[in-house]
N, C-alpha and C. Protein backbone atom coordinates (compact mmCIF):
# COMPACT_ATOMS: atom_id res chain seq x y z
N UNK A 1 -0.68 61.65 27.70
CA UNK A 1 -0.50 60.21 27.86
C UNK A 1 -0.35 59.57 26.49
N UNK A 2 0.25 58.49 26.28
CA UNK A 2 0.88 58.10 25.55
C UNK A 2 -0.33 56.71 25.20
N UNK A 3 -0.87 56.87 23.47
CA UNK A 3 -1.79 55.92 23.34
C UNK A 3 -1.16 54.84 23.09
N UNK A 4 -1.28 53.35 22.83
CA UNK A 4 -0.98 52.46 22.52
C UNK A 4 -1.89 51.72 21.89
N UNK A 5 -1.73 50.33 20.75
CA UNK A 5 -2.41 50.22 19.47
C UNK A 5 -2.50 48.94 20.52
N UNK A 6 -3.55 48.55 20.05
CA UNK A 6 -4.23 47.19 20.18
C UNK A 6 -4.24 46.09 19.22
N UNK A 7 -2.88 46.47 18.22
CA UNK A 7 -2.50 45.31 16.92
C UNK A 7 -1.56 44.38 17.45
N UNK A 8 -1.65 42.67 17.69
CA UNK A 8 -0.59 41.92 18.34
C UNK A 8 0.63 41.98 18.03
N UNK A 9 0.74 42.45 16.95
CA UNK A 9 2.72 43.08 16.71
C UNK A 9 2.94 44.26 17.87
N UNK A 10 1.80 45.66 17.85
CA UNK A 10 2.19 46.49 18.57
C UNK A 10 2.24 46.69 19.93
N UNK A 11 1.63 45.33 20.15
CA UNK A 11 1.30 44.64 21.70
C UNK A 11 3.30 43.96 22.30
N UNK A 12 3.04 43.44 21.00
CA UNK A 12 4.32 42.77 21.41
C UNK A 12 5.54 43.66 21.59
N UNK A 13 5.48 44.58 21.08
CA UNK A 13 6.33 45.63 20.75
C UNK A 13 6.84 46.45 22.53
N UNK A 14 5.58 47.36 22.17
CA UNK A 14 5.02 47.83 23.90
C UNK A 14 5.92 46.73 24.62
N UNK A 15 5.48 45.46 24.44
CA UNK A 15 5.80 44.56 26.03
C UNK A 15 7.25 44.98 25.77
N UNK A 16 8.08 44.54 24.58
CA UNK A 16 9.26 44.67 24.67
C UNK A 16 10.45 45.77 24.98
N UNK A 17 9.40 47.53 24.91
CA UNK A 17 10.40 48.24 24.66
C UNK A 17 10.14 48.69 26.43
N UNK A 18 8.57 48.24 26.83
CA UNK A 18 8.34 49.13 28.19
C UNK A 18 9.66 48.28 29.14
N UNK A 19 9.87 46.69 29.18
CA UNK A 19 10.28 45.86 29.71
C UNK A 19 9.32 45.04 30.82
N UNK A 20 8.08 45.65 30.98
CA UNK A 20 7.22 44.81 31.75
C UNK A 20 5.83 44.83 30.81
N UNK A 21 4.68 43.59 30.52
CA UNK A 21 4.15 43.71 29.76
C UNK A 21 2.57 44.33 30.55
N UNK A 22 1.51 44.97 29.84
CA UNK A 22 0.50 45.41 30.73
C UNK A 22 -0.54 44.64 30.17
N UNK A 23 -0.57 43.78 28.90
CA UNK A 23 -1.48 43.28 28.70
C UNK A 23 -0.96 41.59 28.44
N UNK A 24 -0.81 40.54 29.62
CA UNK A 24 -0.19 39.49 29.68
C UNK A 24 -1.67 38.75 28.70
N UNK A 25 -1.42 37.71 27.64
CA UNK A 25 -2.17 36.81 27.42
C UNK A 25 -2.02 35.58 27.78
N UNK A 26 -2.80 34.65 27.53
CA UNK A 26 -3.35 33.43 28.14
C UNK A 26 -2.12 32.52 27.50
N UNK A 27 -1.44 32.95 26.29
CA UNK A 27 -0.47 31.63 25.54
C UNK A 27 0.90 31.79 25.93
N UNK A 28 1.01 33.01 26.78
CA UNK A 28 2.32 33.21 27.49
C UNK A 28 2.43 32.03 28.65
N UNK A 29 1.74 31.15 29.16
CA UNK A 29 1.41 30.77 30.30
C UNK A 29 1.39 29.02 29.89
N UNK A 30 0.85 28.91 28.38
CA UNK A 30 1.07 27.73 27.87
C UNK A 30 2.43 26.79 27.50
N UNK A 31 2.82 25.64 28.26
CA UNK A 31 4.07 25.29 27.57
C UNK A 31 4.10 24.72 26.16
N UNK A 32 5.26 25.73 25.45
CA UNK A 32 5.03 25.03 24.09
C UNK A 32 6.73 24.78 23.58
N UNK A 33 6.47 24.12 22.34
CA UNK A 33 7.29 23.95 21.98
C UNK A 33 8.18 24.95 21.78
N UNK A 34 9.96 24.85 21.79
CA UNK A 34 10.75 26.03 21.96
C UNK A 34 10.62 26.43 20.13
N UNK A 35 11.50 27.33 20.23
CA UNK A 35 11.32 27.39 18.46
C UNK A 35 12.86 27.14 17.94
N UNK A 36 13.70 26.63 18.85
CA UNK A 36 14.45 25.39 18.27
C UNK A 36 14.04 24.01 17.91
N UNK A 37 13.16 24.03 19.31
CA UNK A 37 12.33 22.77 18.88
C UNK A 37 11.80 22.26 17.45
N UNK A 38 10.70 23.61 17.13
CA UNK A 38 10.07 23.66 16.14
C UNK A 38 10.85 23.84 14.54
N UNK A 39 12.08 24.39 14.52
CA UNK A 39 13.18 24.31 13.54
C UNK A 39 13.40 22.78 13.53
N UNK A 40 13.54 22.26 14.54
CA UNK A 40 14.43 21.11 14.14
C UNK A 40 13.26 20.26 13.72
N UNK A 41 12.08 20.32 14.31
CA UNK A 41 10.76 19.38 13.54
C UNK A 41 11.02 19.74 12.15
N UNK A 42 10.54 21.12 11.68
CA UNK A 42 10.42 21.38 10.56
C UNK A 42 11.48 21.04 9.29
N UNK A 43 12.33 20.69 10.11
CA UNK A 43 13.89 20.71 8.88
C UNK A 43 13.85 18.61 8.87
N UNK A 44 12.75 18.44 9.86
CA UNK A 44 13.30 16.80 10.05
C UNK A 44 12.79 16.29 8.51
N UNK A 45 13.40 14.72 8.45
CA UNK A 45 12.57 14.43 6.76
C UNK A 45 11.25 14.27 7.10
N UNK A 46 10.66 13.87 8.01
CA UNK A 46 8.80 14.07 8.37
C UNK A 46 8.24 14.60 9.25
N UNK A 47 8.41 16.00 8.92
CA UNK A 47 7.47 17.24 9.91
C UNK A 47 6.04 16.43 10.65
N UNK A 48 6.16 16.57 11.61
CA UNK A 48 4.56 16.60 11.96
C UNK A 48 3.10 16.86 11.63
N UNK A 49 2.35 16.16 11.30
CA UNK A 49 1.05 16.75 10.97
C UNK A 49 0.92 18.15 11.83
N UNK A 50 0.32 19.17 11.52
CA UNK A 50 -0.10 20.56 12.16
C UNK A 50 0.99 21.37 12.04
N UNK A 51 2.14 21.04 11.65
CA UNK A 51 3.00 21.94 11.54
C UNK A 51 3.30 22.86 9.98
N UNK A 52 2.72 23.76 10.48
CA UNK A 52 2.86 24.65 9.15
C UNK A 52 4.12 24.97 8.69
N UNK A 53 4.32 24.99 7.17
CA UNK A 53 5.80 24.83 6.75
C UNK A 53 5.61 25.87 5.66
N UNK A 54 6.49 26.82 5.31
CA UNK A 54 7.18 27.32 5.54
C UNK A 54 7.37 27.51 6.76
N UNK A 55 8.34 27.76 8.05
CA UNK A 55 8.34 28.60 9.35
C UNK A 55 8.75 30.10 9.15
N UNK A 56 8.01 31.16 9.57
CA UNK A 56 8.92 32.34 9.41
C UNK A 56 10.01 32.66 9.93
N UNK A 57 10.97 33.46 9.42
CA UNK A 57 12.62 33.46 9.46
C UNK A 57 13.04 34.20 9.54
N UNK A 58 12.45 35.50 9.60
CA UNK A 58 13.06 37.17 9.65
C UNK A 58 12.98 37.35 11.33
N UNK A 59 13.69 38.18 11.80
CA UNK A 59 12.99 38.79 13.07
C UNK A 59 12.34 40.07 13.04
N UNK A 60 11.62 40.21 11.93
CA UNK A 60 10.65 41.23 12.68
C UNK A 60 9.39 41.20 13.35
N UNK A 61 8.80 42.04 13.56
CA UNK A 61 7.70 42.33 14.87
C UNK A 61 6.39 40.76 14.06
N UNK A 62 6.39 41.12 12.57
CA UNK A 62 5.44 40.43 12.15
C UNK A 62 6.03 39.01 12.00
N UNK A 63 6.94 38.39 11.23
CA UNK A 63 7.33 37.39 11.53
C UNK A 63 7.63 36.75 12.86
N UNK A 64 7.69 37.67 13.76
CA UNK A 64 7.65 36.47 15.53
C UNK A 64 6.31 36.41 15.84
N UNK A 65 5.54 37.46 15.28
CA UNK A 65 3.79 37.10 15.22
C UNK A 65 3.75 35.96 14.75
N UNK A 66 3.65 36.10 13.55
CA UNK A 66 3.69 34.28 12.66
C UNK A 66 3.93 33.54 13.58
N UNK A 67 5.39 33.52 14.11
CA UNK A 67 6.28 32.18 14.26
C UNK A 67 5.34 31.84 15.23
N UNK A 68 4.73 32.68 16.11
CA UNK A 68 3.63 32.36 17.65
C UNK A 68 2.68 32.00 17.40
N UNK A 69 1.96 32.05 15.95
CA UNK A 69 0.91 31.68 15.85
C UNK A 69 0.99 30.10 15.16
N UNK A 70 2.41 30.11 14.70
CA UNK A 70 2.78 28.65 14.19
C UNK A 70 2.80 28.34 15.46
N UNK A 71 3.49 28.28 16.10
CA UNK A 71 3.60 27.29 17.51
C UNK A 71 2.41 26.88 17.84
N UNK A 72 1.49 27.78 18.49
CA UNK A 72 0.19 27.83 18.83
C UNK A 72 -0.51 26.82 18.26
N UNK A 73 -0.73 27.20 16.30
CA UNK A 73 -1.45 26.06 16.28
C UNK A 73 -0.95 24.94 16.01
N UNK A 74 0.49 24.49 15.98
CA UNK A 74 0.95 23.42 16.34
C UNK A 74 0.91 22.49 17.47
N UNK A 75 1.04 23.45 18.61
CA UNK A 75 0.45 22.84 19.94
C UNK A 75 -0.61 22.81 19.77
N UNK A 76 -1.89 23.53 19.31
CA UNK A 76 -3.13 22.83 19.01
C UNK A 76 -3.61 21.54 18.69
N UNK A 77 -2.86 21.46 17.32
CA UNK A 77 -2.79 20.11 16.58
C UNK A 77 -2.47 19.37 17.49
N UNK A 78 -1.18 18.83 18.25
CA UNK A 78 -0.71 17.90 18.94
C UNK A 78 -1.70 17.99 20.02
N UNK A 79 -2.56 18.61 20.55
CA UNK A 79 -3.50 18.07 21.59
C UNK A 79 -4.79 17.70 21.62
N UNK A 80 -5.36 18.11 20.17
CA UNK A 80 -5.86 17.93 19.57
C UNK A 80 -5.89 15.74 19.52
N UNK A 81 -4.35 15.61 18.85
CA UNK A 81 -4.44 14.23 17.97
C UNK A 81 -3.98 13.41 20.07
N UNK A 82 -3.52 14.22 20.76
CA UNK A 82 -3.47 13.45 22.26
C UNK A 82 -4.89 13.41 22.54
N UNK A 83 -5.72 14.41 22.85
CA UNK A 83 -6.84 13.76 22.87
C UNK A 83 -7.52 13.04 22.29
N UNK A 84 -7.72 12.41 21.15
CA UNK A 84 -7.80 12.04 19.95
C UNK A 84 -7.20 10.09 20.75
N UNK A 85 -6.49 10.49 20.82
CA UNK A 85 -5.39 8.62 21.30
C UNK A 85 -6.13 8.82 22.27
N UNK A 86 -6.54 9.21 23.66
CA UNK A 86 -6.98 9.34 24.91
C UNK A 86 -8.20 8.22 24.71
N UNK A 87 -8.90 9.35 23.93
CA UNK A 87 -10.35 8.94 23.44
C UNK A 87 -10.43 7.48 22.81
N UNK A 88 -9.71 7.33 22.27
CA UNK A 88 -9.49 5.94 21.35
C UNK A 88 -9.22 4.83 22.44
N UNK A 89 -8.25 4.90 23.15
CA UNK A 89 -7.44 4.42 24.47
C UNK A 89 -8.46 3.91 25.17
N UNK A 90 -9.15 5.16 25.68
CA UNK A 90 -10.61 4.89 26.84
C UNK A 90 -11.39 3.91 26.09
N UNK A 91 -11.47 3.88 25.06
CA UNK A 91 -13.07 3.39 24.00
C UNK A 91 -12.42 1.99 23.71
N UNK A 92 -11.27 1.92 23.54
CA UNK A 92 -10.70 0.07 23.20
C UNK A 92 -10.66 -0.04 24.47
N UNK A 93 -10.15 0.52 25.58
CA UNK A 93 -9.86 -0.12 27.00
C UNK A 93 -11.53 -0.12 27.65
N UNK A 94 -12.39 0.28 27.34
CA UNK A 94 -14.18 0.03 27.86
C UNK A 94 -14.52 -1.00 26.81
N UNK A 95 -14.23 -0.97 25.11
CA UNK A 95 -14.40 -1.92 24.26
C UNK A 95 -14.09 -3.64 25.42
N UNK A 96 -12.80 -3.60 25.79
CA UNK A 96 -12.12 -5.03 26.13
C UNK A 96 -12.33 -4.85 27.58
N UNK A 97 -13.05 -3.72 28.48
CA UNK A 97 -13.64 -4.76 29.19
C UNK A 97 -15.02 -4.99 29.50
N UNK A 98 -15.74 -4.25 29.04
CA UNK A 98 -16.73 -5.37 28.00
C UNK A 98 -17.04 -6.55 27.89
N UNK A 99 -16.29 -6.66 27.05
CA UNK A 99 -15.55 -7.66 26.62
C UNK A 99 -15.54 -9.44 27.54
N UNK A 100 -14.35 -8.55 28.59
CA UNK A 100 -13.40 -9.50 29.48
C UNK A 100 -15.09 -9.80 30.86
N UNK A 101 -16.02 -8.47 30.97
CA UNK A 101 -17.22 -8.75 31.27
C UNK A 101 -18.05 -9.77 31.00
N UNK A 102 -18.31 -9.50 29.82
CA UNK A 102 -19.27 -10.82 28.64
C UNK A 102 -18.63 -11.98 29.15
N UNK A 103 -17.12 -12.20 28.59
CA UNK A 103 -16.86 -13.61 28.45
C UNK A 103 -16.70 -14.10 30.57
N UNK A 104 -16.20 -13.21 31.05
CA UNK A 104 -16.83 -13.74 32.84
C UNK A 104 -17.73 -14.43 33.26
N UNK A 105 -18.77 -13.48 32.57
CA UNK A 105 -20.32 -13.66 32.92
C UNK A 105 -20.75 -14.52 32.17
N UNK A 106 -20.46 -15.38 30.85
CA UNK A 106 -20.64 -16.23 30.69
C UNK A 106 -19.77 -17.55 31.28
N UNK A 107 -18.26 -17.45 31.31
CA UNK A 107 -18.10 -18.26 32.56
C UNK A 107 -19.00 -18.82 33.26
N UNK A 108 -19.38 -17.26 34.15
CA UNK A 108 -20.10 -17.71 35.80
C UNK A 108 -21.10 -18.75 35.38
N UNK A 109 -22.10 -18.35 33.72
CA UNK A 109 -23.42 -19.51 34.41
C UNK A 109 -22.61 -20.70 33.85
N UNK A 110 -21.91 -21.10 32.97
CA UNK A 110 -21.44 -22.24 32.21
C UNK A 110 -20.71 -22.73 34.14
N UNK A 111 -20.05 -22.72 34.57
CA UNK A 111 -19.68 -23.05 36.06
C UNK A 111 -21.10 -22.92 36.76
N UNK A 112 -21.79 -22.32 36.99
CA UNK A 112 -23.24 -22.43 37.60
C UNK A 112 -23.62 -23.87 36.90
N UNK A 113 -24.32 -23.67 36.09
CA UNK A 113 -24.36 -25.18 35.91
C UNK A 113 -23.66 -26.34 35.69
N UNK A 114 -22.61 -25.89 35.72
CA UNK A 114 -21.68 -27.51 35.99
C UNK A 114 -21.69 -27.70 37.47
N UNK A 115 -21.99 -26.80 38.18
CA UNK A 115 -22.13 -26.81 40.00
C UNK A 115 -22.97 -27.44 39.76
N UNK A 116 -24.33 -27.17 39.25
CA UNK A 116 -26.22 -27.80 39.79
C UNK A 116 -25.76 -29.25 39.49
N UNK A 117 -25.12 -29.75 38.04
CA UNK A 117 -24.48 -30.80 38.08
C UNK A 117 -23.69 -31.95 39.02
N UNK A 118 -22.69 -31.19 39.09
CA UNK A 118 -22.05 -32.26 40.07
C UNK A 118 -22.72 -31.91 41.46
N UNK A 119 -23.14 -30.91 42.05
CA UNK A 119 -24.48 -31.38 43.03
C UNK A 119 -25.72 -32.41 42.91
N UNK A 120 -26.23 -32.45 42.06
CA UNK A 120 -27.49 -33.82 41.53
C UNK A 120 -26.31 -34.44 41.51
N UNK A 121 -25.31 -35.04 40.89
CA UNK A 121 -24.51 -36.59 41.16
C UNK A 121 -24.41 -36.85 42.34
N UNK A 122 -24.05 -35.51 42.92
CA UNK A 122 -23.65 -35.91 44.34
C UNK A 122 -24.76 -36.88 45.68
N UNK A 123 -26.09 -35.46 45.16
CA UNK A 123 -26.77 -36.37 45.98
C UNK A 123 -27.23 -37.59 45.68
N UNK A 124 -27.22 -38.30 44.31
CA UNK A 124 -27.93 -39.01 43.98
C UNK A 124 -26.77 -40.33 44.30
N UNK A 125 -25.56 -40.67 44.35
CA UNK A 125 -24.40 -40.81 44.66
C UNK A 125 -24.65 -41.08 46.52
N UNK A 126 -24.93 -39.94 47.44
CA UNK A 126 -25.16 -40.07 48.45
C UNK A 126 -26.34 -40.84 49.02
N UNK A 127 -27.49 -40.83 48.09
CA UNK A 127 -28.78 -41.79 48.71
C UNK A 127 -28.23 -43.33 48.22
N UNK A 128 -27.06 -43.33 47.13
CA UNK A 128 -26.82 -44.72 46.71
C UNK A 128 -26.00 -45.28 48.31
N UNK A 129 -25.49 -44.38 48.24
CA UNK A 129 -24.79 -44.53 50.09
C UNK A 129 -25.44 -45.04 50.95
N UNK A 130 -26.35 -44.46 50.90
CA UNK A 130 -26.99 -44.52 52.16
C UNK A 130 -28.17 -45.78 52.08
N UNK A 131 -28.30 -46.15 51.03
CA UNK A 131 -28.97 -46.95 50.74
C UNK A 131 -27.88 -48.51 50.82
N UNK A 132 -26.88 -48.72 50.38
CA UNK A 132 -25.79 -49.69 50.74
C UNK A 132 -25.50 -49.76 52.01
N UNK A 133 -25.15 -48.87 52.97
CA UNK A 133 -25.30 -48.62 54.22
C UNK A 133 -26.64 -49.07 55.08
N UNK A 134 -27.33 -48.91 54.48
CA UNK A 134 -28.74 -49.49 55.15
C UNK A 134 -28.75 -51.28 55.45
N UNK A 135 -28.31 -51.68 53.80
CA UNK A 135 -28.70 -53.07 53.61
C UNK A 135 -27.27 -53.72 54.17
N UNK A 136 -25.83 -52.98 54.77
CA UNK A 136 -25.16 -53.34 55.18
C UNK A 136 -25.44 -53.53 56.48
N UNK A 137 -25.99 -52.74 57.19
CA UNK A 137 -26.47 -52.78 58.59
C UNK A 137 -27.44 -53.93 58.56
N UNK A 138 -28.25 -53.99 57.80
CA UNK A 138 -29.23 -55.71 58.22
C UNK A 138 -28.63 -56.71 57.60
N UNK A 139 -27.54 -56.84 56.97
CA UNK A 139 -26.80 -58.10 56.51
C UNK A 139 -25.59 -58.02 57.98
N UNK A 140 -25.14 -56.91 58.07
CA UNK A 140 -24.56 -57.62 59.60
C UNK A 140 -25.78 -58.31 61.09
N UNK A 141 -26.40 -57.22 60.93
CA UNK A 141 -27.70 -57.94 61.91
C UNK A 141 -28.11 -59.77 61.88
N UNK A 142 -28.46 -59.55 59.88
CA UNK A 142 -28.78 -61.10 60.26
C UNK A 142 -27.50 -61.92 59.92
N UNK A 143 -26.29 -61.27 60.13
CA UNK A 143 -25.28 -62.82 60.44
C UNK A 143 -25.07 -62.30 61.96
N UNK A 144 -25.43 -61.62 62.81
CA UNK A 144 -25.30 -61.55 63.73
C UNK A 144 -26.11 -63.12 64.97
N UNK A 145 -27.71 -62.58 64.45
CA UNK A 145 -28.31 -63.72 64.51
C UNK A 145 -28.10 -64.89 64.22
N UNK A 146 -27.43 -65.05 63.09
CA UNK A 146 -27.46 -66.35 62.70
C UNK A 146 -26.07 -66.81 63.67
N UNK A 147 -24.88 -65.96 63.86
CA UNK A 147 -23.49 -66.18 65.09
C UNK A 147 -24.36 -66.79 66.59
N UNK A 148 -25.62 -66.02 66.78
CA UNK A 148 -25.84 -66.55 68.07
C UNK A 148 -26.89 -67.34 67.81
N UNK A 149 -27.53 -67.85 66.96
CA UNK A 149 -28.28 -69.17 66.60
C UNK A 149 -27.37 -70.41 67.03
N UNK A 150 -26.11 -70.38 66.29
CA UNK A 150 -25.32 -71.60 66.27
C UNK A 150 -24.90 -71.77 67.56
N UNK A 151 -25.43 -73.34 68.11
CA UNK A 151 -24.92 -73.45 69.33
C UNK A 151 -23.71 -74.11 69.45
């Protein structure tokens, strides 16, 4: 039987010459950037933070190692700085409402007591009522009397 090396070039190798691979890893499965993609970042006038520069450029077994491990931790980096905005995102968007909380809730009592307010006017407003109403009812009474006094 035929041994095989456990070095990620000779891994990669194996996968390529058997045509099916026997030891699949976890970053085969990850979407990443293509490595046109990653050429054309690298050649842009402002590479990305995480992107390691030189890129390797040969095709051999060890340089497509490299180039995978550039990708890799390039996609690192970028999820890295997405979680990073997420986190920031969540923390200003709980910051402001907070925030939009506080200034509500102070609303509510500043309106709470302008309610207790124009309630006391009101009633005090309503006994004036009712009190005009009173002395209107015995000022009709006594011209009532006084209509059937006059003979």
């Amino acid at each position: 039987m035929k041994s095989i090396s456990t070095s990620p070039s000779a891994l990669l190798a194996h996968s390529r010459s058997s045509g099916s691979c026997c030891c699949r890893s976890e970053y085969q499965n990850l979407p990443l950037h293509s490595v046109e993609e990653l050429r054309q970042l690298a050649e842009s006038d402002t590479p990305p933070k995480g992107l390691e520069l030189p890129l390797p450029e040969g095709e051999s077994e060890e340089e497509l190692h490299q180039l995978m491990l550039v990708r890799l931790a390039f996609e690192l980096a970028e999820r890295k700085r997405s979680v990073a905005f997420h986190v920031l995102s969540w923390k200003s968007r709980k910051l402001s409402l907070s925030t939009l909380s506080d200034r509500f809730e102070e609303d509510r009592k500043t309106l709470g007591l302008e309610k207790a307010k124009l309630v006391k006017e009101n009633q005090v407003k309503k006994s004036r009522l009712e009190e005009l109403e009173k002395q209107l009812t015995e000022f009709v009474d006594v011209s009532l009397l006084f209509l059937s006094l006059d003979p």
